[in-house]
Protein backbone atom coordinates (compact mmCIF):
# COMPACT_ATOMS: atom_id res chain seq x y z
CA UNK A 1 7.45 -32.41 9.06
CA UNK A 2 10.19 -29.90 8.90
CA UNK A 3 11.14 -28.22 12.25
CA UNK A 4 10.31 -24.29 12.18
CA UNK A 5 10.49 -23.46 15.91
CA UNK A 6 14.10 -23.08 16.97
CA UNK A 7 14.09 -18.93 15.26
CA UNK A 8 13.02 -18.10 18.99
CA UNK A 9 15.15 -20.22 21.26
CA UNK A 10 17.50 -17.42 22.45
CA UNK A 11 14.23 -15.67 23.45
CA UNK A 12 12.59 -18.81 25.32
CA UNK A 13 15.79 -19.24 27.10
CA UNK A 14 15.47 -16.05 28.54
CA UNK A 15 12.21 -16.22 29.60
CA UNK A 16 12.08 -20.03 30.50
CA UNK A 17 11.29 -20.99 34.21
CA UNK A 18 8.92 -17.87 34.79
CA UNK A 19 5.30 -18.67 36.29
CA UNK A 20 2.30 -19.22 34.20
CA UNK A 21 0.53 -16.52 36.31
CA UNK A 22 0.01 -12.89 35.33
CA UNK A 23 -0.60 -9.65 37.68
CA UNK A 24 -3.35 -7.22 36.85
CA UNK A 25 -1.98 -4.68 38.89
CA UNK A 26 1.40 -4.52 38.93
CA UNK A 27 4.26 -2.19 41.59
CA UNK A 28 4.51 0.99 40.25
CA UNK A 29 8.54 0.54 39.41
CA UNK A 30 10.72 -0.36 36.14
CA UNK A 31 11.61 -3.49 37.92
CA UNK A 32 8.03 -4.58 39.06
CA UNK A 33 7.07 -3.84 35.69
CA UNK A 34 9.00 -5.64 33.69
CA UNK A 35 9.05 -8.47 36.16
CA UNK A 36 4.81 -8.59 35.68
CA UNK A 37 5.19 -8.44 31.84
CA UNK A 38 7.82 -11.35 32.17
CA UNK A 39 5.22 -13.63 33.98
CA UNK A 40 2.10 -12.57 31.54
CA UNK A 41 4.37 -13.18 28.26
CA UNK A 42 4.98 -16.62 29.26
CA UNK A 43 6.30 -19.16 26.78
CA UNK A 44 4.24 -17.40 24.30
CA UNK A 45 5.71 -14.58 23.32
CA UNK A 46 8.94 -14.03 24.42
CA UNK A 47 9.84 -11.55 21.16
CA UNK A 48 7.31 -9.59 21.85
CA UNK A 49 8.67 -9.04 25.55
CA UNK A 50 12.52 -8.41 24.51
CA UNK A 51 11.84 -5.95 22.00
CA UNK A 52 9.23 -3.92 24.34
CA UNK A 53 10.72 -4.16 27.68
CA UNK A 54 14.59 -4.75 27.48
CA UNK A 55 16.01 -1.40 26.57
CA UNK A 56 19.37 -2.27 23.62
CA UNK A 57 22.71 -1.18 24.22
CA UNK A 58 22.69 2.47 22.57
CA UNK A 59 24.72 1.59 19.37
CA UNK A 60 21.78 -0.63 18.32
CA UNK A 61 18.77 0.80 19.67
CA UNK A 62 15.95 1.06 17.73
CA UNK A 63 13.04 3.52 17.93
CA UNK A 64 9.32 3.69 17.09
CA UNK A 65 9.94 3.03 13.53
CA UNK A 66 10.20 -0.40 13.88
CA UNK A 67 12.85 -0.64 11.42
CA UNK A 68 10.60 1.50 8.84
CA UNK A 69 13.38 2.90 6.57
CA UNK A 70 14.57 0.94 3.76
CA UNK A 71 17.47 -0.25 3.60
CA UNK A 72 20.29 1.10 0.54
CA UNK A 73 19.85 -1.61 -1.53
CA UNK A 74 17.83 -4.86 -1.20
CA UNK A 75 19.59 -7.52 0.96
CA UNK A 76 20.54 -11.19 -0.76
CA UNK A 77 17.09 -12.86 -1.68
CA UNK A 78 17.76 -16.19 0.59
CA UNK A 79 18.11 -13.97 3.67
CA UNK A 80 14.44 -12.89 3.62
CA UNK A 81 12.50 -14.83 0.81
CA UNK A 82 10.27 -17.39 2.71
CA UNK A 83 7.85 -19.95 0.38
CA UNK A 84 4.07 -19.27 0.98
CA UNK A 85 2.19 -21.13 3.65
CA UNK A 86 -1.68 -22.31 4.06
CA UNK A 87 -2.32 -21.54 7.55
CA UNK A 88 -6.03 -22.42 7.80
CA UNK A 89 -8.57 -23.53 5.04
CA UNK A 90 -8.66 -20.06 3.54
CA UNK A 91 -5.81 -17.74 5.22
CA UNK A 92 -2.46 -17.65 3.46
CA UNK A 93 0.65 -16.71 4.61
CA UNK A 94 2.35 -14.33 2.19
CA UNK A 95 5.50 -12.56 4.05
CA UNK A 96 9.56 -13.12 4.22
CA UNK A 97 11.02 -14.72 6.75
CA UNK A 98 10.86 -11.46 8.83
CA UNK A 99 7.72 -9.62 8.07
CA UNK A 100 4.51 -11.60 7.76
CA UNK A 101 1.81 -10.72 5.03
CA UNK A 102 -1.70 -12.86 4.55
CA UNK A 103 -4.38 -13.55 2.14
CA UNK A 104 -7.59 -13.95 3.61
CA UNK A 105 -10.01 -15.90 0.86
CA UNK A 106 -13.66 -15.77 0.96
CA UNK A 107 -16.37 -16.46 -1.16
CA UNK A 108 -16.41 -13.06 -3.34
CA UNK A 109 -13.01 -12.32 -2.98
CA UNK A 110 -9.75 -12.27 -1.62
CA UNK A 111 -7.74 -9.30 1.10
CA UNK A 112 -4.37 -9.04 1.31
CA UNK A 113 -2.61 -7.98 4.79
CA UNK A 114 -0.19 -5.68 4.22
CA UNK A 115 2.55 -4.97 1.21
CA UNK A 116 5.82 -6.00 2.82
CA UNK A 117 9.31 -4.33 1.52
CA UNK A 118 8.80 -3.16 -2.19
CA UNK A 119 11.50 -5.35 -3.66
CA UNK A 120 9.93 -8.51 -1.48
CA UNK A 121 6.28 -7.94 -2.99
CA UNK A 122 6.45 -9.51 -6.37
CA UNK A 123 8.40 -12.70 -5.15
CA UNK A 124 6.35 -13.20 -2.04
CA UNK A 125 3.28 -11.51 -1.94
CA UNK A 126 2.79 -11.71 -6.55
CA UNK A 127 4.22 -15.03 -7.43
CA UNK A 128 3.46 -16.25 -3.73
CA UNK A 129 -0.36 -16.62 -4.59
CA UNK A 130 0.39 -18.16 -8.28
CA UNK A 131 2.42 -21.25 -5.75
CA UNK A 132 -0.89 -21.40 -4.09
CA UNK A 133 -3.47 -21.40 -6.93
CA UNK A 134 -4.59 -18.23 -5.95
CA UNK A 135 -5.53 -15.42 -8.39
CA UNK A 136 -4.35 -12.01 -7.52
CA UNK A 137 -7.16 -10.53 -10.00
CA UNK A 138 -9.86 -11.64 -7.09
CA UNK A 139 -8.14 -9.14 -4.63
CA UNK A 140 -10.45 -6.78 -3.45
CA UNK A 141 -8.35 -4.68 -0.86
CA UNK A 142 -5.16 -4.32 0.26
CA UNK A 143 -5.44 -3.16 3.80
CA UNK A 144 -2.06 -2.04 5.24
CA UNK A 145 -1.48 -1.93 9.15
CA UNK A 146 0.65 1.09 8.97
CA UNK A 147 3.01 3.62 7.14
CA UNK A 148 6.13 2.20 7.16
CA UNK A 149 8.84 0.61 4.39
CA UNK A 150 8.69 -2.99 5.51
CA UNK A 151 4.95 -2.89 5.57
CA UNK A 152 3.91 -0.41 2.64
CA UNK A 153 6.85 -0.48 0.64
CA UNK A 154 5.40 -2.76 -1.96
CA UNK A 155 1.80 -0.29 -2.04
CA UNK A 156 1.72 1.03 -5.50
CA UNK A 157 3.56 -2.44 -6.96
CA UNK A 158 0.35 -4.13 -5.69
CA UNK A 159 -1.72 -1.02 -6.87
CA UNK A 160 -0.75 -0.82 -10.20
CA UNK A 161 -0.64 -4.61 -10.58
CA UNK A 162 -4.37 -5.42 -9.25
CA UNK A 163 -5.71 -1.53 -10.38
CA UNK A 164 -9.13 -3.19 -9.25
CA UNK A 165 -8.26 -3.22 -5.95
CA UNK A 166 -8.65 -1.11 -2.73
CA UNK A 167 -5.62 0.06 -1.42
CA UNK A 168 -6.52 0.78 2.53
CA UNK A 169 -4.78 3.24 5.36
CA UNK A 170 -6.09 4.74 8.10
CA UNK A 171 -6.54 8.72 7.83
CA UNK A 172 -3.20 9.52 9.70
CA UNK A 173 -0.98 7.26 7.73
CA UNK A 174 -2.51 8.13 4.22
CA UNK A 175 -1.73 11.86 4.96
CA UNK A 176 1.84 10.85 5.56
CA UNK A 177 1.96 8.63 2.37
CA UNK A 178 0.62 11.53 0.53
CA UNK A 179 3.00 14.29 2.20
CA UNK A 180 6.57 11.81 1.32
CA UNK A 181 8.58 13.00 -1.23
CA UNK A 182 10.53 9.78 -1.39
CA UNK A 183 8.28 7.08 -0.38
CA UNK A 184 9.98 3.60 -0.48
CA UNK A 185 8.32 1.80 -3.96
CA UNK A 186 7.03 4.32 -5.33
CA UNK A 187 4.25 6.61 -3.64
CA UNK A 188 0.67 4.99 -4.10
CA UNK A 189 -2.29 6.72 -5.21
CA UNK A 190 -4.55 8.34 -1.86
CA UNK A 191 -7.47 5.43 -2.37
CA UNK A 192 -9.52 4.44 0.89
CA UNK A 193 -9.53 5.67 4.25
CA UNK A 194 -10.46 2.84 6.87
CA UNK A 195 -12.03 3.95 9.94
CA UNK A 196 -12.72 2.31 13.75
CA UNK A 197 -15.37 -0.12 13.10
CA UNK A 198 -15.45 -0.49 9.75
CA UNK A 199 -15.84 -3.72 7.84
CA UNK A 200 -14.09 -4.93 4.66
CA UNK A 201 -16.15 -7.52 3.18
CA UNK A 202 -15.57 -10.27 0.55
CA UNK A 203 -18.58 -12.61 0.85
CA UNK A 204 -18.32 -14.90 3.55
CA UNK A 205 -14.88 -13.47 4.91
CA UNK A 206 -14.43 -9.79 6.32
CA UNK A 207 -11.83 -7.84 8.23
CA UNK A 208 -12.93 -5.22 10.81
CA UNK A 209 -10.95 -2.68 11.85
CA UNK A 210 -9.67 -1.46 15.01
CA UNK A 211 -7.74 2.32 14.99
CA UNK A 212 -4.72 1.88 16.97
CA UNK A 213 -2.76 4.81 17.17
CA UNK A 214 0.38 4.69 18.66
CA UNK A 215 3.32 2.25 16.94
CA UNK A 216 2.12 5.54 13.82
CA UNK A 217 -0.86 7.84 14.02
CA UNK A 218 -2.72 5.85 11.98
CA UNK A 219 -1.63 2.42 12.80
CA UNK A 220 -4.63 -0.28 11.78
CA UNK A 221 -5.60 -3.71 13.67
CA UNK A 222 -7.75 -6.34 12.69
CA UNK A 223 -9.84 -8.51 13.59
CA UNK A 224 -11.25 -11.30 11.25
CA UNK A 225 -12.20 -14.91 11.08
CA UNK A 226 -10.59 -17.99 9.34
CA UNK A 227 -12.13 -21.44 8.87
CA UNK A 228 -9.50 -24.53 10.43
CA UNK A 229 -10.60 -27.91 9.15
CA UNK A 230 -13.78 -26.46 9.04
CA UNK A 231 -13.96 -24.99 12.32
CA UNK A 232 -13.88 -21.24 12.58
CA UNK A 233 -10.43 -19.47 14.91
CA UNK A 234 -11.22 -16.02 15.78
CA UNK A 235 -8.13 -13.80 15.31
CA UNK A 236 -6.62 -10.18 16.89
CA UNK A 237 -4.46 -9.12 14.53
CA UNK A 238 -1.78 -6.49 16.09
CA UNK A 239 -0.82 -3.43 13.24
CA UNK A 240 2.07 -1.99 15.47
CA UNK A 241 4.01 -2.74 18.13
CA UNK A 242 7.46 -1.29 18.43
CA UNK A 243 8.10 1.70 20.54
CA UNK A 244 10.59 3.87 21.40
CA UNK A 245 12.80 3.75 24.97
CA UNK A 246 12.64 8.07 24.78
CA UNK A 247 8.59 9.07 24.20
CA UNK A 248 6.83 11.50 25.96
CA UNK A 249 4.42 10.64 28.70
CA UNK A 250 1.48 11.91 26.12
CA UNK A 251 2.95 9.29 23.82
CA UNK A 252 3.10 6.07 26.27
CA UNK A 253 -0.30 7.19 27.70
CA UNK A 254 -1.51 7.24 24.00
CA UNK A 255 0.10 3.68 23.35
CA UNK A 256 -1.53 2.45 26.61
CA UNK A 257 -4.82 3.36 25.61
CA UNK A 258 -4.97 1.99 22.16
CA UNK A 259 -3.36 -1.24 23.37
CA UNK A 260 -6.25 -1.38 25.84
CA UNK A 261 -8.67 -0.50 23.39
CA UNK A 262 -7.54 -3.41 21.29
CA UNK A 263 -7.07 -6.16 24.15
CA UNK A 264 -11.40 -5.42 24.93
CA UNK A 265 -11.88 -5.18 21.15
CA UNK A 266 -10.14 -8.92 21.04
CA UNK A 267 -11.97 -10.16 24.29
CA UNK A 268 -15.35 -9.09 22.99
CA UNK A 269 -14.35 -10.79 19.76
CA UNK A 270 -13.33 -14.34 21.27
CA UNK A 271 -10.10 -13.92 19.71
CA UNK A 272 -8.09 -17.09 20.59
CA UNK A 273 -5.33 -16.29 18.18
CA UNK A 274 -2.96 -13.37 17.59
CA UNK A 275 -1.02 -12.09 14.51
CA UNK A 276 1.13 -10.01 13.87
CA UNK A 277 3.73 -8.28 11.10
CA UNK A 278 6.48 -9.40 12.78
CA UNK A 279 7.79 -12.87 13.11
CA UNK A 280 9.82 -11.54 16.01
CA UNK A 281 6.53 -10.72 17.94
CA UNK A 282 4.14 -13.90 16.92
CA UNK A 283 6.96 -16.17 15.34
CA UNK A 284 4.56 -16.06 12.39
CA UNK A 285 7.11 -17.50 9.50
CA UNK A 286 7.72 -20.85 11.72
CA UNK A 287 4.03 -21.04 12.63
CA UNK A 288 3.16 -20.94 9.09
CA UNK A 289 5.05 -23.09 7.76
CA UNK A 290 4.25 -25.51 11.22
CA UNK A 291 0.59 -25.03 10.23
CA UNK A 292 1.00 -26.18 6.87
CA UNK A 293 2.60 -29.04 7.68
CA UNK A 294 0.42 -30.32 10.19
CA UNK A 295 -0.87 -34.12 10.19
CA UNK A 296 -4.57 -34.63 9.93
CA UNK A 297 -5.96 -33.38 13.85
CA UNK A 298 -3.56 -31.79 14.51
CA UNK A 299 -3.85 -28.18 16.10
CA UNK A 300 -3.20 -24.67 14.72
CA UNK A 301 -0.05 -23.34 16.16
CA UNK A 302 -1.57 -19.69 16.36
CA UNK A 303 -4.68 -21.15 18.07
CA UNK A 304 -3.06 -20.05 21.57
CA UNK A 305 -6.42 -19.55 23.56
CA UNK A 306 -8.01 -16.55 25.15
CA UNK A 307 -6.30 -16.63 28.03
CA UNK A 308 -2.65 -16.03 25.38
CA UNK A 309 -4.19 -13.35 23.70
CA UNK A 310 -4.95 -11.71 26.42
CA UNK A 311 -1.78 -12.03 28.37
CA UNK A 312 -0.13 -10.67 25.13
CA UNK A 313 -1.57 -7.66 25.69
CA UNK A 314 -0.92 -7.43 29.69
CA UNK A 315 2.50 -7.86 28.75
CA UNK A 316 2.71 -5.01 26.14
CA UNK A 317 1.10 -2.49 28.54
CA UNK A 318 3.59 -3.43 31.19
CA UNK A 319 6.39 -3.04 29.16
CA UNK A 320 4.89 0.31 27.79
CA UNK A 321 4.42 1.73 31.49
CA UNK A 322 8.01 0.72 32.23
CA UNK A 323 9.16 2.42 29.10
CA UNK A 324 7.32 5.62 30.48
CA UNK A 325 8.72 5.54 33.65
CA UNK A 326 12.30 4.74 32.45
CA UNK A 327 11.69 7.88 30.11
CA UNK A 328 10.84 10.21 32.81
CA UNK A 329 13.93 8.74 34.88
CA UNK A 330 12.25 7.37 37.34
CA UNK A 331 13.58 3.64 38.74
């Protein structure tokens, strides 16, 4: 079996030698804060807890775009192409070595997660599914977390490819897609508008969504279902995450509420997995690829537990309140 987990050591070294335990009420300063979100991220998610609650040097900060724009000109192909991954009996892993993108398979059809960078689409995300036998003409939608390059750049490249297909935003984000003058691929035609509850169906597999405003005004979660040697793992999919060190306290209070929303939305579901878009926040692209190459018995890497998932999202709303109060100046 190759070795995929060493992408996060920095991170774990950080964070190693920290309690198992979490606080549900944490002291009301930056300090307590961050120290409670330290203790609830664990040896679990350790990205996740850099990028929300240690503030970069200025030079290299990075706001709530998440690294949205696109970059001038597409980087060297071996510093982002990653080969496709079966993580579970029908759930595929699609994305670059940076940003993650899935196939979810059931028996009428097949969803795609998200649309990745427009020049990494074709190579990962196209000729991806051909690797794993899959045919892109059985996509039925193309649900995309949020409005941003690295996630929606490669939208109308998977639109006019599978014209069949459903390509999915929530309201917010599709009036944004609509408004750009210079959206990143190419700008996609307006197509559906998903909305809190609703289910995508393809026979025996569905994704419901969860509105999460916040990371964008329209940002989408997900929950869905995978068989795992035959055994079903119930997953919380995240849509957005990053957020910036200079909001408002409307904006954190907003955050805070969706991430709530979604933490009860993934408790009520039995989630004992979480994904994300972002290798740096669920180490997806080692996962994957650790999933894949698991021996016969062998556990699911994302299969964390309930009691992970939701100390995940403990830690994000402790970072978030820090944020707020380091916004506001307070200590």
């Amino acid at each position: 079996m190759k070795a995929y987990g060493f992408g996060i050591s920095a991170a774990l070294a950080i964070v190693a030698g920290i309690g198992v335990g979490w606080a549900q009420t944490s002291p009301a300063s930056v300090d307590g804060l961050v120290s409670a979100a330290k203790d609830a991220a664990g040896l679990e998610w350790p990205g996740t807890f850099l990028r929300l609650c240690i503030v970069p040097p200025p030079a290299t900060s990075r706001g709530a775009a998440g690294g949205s724009a696109a970059p001038a000109g597409p980087p060297a192909k071996n510093v982002w192409y990653a080969e496709p991954a079966k993580v579970a009996d029908n759930l595929y892993f699609l994305g670059t070595k940076i940003h993650s993108a899935w196939a979810l398979v059931g028996s009428q059809g097949i969803i795609v997660l998200e649309a990745l960078f427009d020049y990494a689409a074709p190579d990962e995300i196209a000729m991806g599914m051909r690797k794993l036998g899959l045919e892109i003409n059985q996509v039925k939608y193309v649900i995309i977390s949020h409005a941003h390059a690295d996630h929606d750049g490669g939208a109308k490249f998977l639109q006019d490819t599978i014209p069949s297909a459903h390509l999915v935003y929530g309201g917010p984000d599709w009036d944004a897609v609509d408004k750009s003058t210079n959206h990143a691929g190419g700008k996609p035609k307006h197509d559906t508008v998903a909305t809190d509850g609703m289910k995508f169906s393809v026979g025996d597999a569905s994704v419901q969504i969860v509105t999460t405003p916040g990371h964008t005004p329209g940002t989408l979660s997900f929950l869905f279902e995978v068989k795992d040697n035959g055994k079903p793992l119930r997953i919380a999919y995240v849509g957005g995450t990053a957020i910036p060190f200079n909001g408002s306290a409307a904006y954190y209070d907003g955050y805070i509420a969706s991430v709530k929303k979604m933490a009860k939305a993934a408790a009520d579901f039995g989630a004992t997995a979480l994904m994300s878009n972002h290798t740096e926040f669920d180490n997806a692209f080692y996962k994957a690829h650790t999933a894949a190459n698991r021996k016969p018995g062998e556990a699911n890497p994302f299969d964390v537990g309930k009691a992970a998932v939701g100390r995940y999202f403990t830690m994000v709303e402790e970072c978030t309140a820090a944020a707020k109060l380091r916004a506001a100046g307070k200590p």
